[in-house]
PDB file of N, CA and C in Angstrom:
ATOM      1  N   UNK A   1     -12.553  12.601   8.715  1.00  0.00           N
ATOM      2  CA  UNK A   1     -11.811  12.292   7.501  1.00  0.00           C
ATOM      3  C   UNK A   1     -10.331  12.637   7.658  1.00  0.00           C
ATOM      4  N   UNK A   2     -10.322  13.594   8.465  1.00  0.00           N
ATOM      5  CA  UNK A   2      -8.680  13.966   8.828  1.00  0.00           C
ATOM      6  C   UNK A   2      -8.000  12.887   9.398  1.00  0.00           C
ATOM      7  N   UNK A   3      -8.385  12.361  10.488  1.00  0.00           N
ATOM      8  CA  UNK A   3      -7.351  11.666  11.094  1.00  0.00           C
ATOM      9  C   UNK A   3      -7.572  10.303  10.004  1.00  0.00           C
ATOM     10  N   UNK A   4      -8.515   9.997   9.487  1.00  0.00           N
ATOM     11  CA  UNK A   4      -8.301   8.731   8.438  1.00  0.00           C
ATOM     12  C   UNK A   4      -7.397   8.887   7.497  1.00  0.00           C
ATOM     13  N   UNK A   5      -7.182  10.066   7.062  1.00  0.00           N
ATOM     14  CA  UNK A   5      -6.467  10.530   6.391  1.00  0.00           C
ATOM     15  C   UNK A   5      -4.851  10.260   7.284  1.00  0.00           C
ATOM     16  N   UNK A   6      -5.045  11.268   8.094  1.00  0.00           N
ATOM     17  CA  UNK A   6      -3.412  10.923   8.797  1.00  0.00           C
ATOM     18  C   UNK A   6      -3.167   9.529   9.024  1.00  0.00           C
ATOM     19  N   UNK A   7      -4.040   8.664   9.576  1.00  0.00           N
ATOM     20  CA  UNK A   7      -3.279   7.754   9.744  1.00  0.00           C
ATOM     21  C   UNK A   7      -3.077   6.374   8.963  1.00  0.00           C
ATOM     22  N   UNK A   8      -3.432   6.454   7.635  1.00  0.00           N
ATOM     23  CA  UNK A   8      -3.345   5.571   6.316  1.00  0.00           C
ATOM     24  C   UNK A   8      -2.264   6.191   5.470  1.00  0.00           C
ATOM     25  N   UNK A   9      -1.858   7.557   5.939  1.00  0.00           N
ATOM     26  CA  UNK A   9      -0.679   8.263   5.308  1.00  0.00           C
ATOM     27  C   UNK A   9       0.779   7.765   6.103  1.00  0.00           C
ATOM     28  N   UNK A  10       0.653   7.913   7.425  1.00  0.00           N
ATOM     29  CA  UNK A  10       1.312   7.194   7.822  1.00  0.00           C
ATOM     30  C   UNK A  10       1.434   5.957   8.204  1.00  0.00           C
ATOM     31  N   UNK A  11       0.633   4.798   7.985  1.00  0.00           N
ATOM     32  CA  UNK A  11       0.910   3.598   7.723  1.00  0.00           C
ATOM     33  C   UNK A  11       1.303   3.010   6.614  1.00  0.00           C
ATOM     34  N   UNK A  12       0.929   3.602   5.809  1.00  0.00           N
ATOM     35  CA  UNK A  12       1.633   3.603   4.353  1.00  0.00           C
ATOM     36  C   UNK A  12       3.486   4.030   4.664  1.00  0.00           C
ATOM     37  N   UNK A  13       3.442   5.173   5.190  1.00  0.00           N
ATOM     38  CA  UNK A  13       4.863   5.367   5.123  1.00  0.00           C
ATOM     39  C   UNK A  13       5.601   4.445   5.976  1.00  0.00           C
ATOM     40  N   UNK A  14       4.814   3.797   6.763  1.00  0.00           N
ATOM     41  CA  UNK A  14       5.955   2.717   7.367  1.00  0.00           C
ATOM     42  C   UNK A  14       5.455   1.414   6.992  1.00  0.00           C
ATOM     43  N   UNK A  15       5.256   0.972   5.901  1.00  0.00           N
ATOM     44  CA  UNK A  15       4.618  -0.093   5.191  1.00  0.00           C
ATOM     45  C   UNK A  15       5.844   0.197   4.062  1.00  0.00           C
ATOM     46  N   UNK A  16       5.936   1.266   3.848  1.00  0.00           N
ATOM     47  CA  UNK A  16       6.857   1.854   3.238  1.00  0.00           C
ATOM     48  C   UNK A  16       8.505   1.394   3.136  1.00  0.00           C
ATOM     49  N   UNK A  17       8.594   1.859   4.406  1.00  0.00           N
ATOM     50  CA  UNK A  17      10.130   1.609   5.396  1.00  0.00           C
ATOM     51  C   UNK A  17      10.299   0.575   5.161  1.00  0.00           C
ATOM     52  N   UNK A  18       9.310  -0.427   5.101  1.00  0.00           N
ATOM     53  CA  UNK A  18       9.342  -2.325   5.072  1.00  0.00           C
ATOM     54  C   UNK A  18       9.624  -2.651   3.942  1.00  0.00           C
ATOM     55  N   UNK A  19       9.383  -2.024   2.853  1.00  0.00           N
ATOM     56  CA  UNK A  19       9.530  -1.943   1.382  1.00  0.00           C
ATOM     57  C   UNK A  19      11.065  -1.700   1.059  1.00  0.00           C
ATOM     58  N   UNK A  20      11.115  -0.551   1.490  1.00  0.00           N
ATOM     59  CA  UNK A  20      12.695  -0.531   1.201  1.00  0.00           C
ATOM     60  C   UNK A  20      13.653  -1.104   1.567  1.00  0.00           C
ATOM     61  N   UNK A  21      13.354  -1.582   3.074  1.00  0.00           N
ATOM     62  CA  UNK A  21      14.460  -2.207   3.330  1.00  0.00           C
ATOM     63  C   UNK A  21      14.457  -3.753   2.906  1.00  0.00           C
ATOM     64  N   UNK A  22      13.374  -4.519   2.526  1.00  0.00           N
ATOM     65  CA  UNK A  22      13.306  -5.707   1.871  1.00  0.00           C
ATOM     66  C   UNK A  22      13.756  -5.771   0.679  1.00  0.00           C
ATOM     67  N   UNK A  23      13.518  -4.555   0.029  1.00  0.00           N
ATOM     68  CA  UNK A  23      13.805  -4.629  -1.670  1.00  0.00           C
ATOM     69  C   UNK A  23      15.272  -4.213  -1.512  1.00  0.00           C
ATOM     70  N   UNK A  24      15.616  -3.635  -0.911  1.00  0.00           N
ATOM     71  CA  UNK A  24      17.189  -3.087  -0.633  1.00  0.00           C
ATOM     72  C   UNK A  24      17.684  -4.823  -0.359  1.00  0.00           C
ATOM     73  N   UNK A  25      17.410  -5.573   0.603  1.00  0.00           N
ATOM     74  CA  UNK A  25      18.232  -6.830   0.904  1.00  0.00           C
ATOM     75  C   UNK A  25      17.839  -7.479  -0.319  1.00  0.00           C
ATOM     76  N   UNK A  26      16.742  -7.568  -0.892  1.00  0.00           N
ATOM     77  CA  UNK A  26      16.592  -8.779  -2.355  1.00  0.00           C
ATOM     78  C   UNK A  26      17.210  -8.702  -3.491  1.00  0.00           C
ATOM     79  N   UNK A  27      16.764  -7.014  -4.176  1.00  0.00           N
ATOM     80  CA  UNK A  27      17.668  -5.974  -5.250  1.00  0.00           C
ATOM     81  C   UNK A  27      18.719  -5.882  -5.374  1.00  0.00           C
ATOM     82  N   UNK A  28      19.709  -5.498  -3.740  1.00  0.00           N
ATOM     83  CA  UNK A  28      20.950  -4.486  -3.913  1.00  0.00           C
ATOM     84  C   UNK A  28      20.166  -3.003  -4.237  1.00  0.00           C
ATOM     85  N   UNK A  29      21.060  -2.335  -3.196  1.00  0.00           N
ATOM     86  CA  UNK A  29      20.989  -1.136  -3.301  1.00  0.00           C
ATOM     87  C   UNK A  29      21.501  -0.223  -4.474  1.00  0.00           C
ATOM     88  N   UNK A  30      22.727  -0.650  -4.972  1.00  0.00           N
ATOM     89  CA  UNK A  30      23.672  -0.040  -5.544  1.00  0.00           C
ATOM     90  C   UNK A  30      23.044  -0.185  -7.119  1.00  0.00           C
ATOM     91  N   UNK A  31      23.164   0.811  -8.084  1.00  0.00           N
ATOM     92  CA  UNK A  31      21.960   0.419  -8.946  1.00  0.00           C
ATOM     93  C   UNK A  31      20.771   0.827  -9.101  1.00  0.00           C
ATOM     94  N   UNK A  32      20.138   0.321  -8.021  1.00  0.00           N
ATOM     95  CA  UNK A  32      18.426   0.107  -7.882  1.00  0.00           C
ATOM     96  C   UNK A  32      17.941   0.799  -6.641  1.00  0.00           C
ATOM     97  N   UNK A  33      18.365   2.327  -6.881  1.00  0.00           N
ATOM     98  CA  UNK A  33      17.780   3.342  -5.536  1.00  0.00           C
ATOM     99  C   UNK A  33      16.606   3.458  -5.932  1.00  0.00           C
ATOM    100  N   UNK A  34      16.576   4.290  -7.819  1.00  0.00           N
ATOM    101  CA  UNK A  34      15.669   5.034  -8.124  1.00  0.00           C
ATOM    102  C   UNK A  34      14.384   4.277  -7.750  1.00  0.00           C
ATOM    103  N   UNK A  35      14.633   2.710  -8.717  1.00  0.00           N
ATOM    104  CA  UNK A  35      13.303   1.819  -8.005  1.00  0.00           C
ATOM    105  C   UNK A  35      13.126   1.262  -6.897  1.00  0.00           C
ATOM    106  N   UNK A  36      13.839   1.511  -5.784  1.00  0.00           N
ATOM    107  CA  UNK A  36      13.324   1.704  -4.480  1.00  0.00           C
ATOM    108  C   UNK A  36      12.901   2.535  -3.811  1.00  0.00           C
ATOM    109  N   UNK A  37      13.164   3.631  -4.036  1.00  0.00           N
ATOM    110  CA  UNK A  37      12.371   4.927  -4.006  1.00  0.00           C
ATOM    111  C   UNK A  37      11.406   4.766  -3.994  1.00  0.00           C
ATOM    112  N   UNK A  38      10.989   4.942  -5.520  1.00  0.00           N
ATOM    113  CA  UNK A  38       9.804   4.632  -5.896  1.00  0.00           C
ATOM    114  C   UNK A  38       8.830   3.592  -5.289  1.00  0.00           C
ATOM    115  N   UNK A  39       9.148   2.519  -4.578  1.00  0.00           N
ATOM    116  CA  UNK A  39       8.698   1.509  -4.415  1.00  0.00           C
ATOM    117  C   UNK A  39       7.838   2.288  -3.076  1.00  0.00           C
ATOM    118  N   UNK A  40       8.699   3.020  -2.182  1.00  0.00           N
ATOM    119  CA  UNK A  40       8.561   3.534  -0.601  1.00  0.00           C
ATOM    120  C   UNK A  40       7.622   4.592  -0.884  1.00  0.00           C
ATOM    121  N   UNK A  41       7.578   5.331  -2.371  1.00  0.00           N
ATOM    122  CA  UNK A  41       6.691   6.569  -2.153  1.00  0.00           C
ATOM    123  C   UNK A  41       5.209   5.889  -2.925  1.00  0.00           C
ATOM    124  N   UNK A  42       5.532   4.394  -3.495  1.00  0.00           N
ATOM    125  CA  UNK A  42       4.086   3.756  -3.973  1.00  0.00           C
ATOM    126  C   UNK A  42       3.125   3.872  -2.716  1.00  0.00           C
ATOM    127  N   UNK A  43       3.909   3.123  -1.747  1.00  0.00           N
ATOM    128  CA  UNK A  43       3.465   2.933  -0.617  1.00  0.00           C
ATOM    129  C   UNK A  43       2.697   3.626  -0.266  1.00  0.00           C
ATOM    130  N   UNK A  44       3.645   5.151   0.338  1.00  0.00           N
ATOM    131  CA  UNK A  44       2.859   6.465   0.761  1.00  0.00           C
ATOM    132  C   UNK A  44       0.942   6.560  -0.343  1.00  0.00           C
ATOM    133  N   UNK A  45       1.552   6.223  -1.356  1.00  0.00           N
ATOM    134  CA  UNK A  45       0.739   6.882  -2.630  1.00  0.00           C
ATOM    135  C   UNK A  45      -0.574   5.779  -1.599  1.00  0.00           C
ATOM    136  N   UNK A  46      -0.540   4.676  -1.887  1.00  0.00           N
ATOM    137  CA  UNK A  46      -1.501   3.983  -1.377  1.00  0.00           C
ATOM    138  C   UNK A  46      -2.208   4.136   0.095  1.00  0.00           C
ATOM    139  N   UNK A  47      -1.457   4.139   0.720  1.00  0.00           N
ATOM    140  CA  UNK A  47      -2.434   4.781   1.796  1.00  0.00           C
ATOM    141  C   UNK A  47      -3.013   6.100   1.812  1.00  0.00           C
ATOM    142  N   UNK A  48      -2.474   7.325   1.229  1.00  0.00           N
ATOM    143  CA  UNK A  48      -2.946   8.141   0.250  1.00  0.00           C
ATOM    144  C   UNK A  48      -4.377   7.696  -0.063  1.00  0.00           C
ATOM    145  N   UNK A  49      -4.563   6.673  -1.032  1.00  0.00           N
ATOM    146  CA  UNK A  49      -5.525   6.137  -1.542  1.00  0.00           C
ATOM    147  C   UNK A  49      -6.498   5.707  -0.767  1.00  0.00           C
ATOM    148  N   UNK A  50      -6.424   4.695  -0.074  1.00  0.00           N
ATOM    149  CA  UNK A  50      -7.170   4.118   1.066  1.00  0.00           C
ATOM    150  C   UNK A  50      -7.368   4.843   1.954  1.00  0.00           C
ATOM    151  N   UNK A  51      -6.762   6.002   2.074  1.00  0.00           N
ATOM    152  CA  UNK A  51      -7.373   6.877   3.472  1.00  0.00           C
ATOM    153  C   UNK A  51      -8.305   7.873   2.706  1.00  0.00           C
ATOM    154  N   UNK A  52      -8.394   7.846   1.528  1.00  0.00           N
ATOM    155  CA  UNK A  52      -9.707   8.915   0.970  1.00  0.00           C
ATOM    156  C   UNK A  52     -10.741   8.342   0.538  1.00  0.00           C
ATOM    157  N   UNK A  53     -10.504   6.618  -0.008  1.00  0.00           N
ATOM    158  CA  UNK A  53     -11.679   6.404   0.244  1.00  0.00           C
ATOM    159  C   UNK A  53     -12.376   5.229   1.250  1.00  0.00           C
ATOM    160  N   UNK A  54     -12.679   6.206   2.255  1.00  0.00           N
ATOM    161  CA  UNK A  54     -13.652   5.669   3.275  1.00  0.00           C
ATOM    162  C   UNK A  54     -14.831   5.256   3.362  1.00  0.00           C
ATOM    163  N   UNK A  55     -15.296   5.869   1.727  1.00  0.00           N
ATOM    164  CA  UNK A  55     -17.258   5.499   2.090  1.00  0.00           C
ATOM    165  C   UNK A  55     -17.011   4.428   1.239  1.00  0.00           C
ATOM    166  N   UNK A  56     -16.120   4.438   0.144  1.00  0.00           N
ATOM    167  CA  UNK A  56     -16.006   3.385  -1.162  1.00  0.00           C
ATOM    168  C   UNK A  56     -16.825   2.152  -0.875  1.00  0.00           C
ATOM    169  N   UNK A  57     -17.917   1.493  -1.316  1.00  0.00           N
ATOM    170  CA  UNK A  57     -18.113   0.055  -1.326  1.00  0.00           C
ATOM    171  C   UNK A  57     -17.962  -0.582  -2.417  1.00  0.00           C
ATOM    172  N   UNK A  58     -17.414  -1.743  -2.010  1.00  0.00           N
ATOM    173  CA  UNK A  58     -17.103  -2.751  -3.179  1.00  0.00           C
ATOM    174  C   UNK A  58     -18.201  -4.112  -2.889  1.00  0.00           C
ATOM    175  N   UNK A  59     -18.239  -4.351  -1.702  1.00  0.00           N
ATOM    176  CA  UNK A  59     -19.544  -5.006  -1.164  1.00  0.00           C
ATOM    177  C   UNK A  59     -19.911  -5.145  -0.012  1.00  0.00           C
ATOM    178  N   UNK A  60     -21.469  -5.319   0.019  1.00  0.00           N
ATOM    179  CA  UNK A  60     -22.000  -5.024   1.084  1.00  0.00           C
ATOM    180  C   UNK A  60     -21.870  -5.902   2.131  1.00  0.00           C
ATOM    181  N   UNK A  61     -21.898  -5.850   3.643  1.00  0.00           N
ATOM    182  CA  UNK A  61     -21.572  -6.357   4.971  1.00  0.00           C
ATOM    183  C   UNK A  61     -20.248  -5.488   5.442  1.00  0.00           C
ATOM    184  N   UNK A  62     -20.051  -6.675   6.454  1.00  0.00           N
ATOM    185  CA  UNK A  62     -18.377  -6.554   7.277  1.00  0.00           C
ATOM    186  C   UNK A  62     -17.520  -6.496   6.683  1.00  0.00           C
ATOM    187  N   UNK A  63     -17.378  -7.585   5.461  1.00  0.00           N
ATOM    188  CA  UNK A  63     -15.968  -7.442   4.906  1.00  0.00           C
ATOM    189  C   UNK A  63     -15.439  -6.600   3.704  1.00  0.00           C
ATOM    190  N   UNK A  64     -16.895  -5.356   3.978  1.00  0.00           N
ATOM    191  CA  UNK A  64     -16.015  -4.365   2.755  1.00  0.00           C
ATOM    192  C   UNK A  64     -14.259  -3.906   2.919  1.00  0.00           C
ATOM    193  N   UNK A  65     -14.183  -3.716   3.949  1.00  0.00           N
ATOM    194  CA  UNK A  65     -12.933  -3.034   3.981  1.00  0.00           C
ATOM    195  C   UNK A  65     -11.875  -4.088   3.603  1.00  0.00           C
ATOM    196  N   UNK A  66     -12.061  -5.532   3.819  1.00  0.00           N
ATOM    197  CA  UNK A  66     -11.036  -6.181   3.059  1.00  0.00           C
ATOM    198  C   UNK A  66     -11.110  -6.197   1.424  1.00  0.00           C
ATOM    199  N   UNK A  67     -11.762  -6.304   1.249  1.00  0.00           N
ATOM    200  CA  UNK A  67     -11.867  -6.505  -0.456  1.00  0.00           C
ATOM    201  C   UNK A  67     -11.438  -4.876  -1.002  1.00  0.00           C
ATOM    202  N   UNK A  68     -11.929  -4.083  -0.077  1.00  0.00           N
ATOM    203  CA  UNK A  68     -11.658  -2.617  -0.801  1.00  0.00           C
ATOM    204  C   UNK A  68     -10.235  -2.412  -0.237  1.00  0.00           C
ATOM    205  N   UNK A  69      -9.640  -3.056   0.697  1.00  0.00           N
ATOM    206  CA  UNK A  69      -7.753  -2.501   1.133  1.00  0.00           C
ATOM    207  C   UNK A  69      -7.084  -3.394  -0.075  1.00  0.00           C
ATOM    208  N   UNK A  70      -7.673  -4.926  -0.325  1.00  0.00           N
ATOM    209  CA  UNK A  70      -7.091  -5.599  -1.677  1.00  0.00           C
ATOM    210  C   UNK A  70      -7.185  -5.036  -2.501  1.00  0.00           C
ATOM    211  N   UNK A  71      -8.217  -4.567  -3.225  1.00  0.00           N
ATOM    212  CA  UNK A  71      -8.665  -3.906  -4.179  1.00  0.00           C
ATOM    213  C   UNK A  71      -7.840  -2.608  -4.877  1.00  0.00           C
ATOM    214  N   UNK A  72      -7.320  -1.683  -3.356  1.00  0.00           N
ATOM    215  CA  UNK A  72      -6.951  -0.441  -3.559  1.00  0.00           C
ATOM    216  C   UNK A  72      -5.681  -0.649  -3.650  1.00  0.00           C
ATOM    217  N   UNK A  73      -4.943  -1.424  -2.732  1.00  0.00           N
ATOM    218  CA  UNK A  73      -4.176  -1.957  -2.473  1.00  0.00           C
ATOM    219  C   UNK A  73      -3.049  -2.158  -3.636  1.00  0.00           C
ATOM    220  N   UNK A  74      -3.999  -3.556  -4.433  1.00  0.00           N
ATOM    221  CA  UNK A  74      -3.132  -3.902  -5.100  1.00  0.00           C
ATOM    222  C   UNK A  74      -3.154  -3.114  -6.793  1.00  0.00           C
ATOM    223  N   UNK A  75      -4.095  -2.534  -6.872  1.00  0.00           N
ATOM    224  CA  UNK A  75      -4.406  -1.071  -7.628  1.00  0.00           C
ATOM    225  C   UNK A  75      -3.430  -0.647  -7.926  1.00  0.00           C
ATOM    226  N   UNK A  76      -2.541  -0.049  -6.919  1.00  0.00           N
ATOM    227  CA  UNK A  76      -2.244   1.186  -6.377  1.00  0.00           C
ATOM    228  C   UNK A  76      -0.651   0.315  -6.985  1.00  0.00           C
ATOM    229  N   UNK A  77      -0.414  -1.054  -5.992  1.00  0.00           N
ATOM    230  CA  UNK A  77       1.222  -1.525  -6.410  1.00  0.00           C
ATOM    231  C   UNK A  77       0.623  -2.044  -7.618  1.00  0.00           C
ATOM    232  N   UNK A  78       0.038  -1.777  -8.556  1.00  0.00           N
ATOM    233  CA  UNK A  78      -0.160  -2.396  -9.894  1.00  0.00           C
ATOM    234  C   UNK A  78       0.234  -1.629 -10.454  1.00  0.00           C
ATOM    235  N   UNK A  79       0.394  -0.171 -10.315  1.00  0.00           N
ATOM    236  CA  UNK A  79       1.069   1.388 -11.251  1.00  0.00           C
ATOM    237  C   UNK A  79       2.209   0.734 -11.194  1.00  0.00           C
ATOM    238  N   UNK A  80       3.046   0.135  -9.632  1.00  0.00           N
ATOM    239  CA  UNK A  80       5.170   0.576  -9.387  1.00  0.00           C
ATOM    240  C   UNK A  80       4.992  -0.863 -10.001  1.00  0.00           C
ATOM    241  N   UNK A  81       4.447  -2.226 -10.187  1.00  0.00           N
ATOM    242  CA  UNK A  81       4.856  -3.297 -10.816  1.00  0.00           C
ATOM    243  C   UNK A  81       4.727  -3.133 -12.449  1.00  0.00           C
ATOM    244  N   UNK A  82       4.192  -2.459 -13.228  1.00  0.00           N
ATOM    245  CA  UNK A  82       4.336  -2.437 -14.417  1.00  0.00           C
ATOM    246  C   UNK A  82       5.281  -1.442 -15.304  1.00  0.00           C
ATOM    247  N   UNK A  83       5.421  -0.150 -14.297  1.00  0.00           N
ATOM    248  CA  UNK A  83       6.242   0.464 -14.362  1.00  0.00           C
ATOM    249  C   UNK A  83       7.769   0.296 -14.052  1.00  0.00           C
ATOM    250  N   UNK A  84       7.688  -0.679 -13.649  1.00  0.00           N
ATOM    251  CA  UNK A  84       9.132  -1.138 -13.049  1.00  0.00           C
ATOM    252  C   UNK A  84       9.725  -2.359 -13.995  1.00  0.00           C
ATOM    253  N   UNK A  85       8.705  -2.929 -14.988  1.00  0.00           N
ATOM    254  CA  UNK A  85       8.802  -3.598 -15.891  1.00  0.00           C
ATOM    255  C   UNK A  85       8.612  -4.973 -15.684  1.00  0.00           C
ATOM    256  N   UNK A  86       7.420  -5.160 -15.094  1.00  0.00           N
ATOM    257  CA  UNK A  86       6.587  -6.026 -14.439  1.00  0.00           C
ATOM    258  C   UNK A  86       7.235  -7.610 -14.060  1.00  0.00           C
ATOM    259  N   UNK A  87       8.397  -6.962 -13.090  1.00  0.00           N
ATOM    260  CA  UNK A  87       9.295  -8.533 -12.958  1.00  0.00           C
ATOM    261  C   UNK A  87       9.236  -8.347 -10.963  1.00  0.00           C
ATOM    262  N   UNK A  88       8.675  -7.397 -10.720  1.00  0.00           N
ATOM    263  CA  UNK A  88       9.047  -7.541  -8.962  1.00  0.00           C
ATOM    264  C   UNK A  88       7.587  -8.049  -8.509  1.00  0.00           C
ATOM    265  N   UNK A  89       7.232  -9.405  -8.818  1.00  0.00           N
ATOM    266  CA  UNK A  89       6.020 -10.143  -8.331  1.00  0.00           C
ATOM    267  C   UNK A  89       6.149 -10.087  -6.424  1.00  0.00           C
ATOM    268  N   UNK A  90       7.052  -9.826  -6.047  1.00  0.00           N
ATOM    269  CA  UNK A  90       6.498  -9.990  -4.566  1.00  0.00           C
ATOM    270  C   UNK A  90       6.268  -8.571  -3.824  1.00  0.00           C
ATOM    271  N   UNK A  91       7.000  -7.474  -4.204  1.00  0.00           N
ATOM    272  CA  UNK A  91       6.219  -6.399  -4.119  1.00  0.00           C
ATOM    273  C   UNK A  91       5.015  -6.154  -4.810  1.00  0.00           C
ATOM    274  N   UNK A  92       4.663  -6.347  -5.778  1.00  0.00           N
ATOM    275  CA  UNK A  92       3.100  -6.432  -6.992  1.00  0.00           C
ATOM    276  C   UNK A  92       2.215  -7.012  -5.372  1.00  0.00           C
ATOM    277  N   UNK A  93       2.400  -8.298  -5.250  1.00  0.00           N
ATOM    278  CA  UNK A  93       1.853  -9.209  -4.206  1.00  0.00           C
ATOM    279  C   UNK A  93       1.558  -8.569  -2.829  1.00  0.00           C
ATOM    280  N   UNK A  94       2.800  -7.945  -2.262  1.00  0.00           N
ATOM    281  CA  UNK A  94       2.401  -7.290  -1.111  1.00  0.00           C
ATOM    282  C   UNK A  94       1.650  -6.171  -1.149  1.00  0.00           C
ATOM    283  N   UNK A  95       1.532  -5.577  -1.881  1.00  0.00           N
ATOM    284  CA  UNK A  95       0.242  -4.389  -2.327  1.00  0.00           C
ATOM    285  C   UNK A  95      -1.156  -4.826  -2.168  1.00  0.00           C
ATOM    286  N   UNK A  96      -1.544  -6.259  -1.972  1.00  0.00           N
ATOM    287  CA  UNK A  96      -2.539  -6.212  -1.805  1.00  0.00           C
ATOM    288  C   UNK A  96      -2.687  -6.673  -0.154  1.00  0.00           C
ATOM    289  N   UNK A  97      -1.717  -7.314   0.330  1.00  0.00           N
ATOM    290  CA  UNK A  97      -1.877  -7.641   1.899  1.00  0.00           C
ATOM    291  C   UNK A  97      -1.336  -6.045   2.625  1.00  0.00           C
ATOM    292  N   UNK A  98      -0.896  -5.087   2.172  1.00  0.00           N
ATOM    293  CA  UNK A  98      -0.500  -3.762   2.497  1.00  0.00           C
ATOM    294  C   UNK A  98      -1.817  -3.233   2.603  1.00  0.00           C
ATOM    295  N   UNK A  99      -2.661  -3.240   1.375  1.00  0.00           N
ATOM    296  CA  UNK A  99      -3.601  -2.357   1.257  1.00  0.00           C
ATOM    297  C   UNK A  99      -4.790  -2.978   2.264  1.00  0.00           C
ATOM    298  N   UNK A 100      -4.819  -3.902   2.435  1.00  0.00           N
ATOM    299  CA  UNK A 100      -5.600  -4.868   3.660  1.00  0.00           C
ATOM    300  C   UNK A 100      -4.946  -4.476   4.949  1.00  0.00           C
ATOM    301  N   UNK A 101      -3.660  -4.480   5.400  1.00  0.00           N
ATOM    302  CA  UNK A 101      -2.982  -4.174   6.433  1.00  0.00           C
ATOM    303  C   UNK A 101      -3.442  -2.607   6.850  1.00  0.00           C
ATOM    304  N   UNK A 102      -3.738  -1.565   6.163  1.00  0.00           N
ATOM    305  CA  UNK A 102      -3.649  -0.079   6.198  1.00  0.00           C
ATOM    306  C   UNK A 102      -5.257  -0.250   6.285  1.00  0.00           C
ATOM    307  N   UNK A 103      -6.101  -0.776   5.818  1.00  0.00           N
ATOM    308  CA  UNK A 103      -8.160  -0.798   6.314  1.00  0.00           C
ATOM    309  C   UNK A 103      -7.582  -1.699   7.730  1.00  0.00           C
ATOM    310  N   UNK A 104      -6.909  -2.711   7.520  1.00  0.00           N
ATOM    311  CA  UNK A 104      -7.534  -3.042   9.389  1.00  0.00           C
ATOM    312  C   UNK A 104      -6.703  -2.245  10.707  1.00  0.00           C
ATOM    313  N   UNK A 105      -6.050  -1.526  10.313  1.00  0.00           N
ATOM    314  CA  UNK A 105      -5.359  -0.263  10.890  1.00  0.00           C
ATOM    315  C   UNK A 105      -6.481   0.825  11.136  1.00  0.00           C
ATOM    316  N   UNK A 106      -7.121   1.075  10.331  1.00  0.00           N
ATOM    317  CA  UNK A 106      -8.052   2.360  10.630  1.00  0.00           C
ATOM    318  C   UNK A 106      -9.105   1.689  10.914  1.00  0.00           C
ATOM    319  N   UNK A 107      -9.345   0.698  10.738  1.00  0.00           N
ATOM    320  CA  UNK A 107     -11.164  -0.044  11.352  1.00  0.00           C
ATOM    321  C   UNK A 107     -10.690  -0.227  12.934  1.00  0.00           C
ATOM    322  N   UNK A 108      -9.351  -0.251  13.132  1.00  0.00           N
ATOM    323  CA  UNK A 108      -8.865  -0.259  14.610  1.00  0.00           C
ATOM    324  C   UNK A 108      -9.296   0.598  15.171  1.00  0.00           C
ATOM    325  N   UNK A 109      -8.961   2.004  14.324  1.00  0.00           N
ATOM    326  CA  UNK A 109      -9.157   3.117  14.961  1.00  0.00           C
ATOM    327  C   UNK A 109     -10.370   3.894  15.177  1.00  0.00           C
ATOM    328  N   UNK A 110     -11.021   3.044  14.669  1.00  0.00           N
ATOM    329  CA  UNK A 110     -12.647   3.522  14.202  1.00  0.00           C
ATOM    330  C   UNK A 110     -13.280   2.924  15.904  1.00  0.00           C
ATOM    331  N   UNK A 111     -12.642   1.745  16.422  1.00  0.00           N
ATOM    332  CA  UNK A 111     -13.508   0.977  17.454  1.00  0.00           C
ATOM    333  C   UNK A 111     -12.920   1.527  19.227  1.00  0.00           C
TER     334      UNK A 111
END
């Protein structure tokens, strides 16, 4: 559970990095730190998420871990898109190919 843990924490944080610096070129920086911030520590928050739950099923076979990285995924950027005042649809959006990106990262690591 540890290293699932470590390493959905840090794929998140550089899922992260990708966040900011996209929302930094779309946004402007100047202005709009606080909600980029925020956007980079959603991130963290989500793999956070997805690295604790490992047994979680959402359904049964192979493709639990996709439906549960969407699932958690977009969960997780569903808190920073409504909170942000539900107008940044392509971060909202990438929360769920993030949270898919961070399960086929650790099913990597599993094989």
């Amino acid at each position: 559970m540890k290293k699932r843990l470590f390493i959905a924490l840090g794929s998140g944080a550089v899922l992260g990095l990708f966040c900011v610096l996209g929302a930094s070129v779309r946004l402007g920086w100047a202005g709009n730190q606080l909600l980029i911030f925020s956007l980079g520590y959603n991130r963290l928050i989500m793999g956070l998420v997805i690295g604790l739950a490992g047994d979680l099923k959402f359904s049964p076979g192979n493709s639990n871990w996709v439906l549960r990285g969407a699932l958690l995924g977009g969960g997780v950027s569903g808190a920073y898109f409504l909170t942000a005042g539900a107008g940044d649809w392509v971060s909202f959006l990438a929360g769920f190919i993030y949270g898919i990106l961070i399960e086929y990262v650790l099913r990597q690591q599993k094989q």
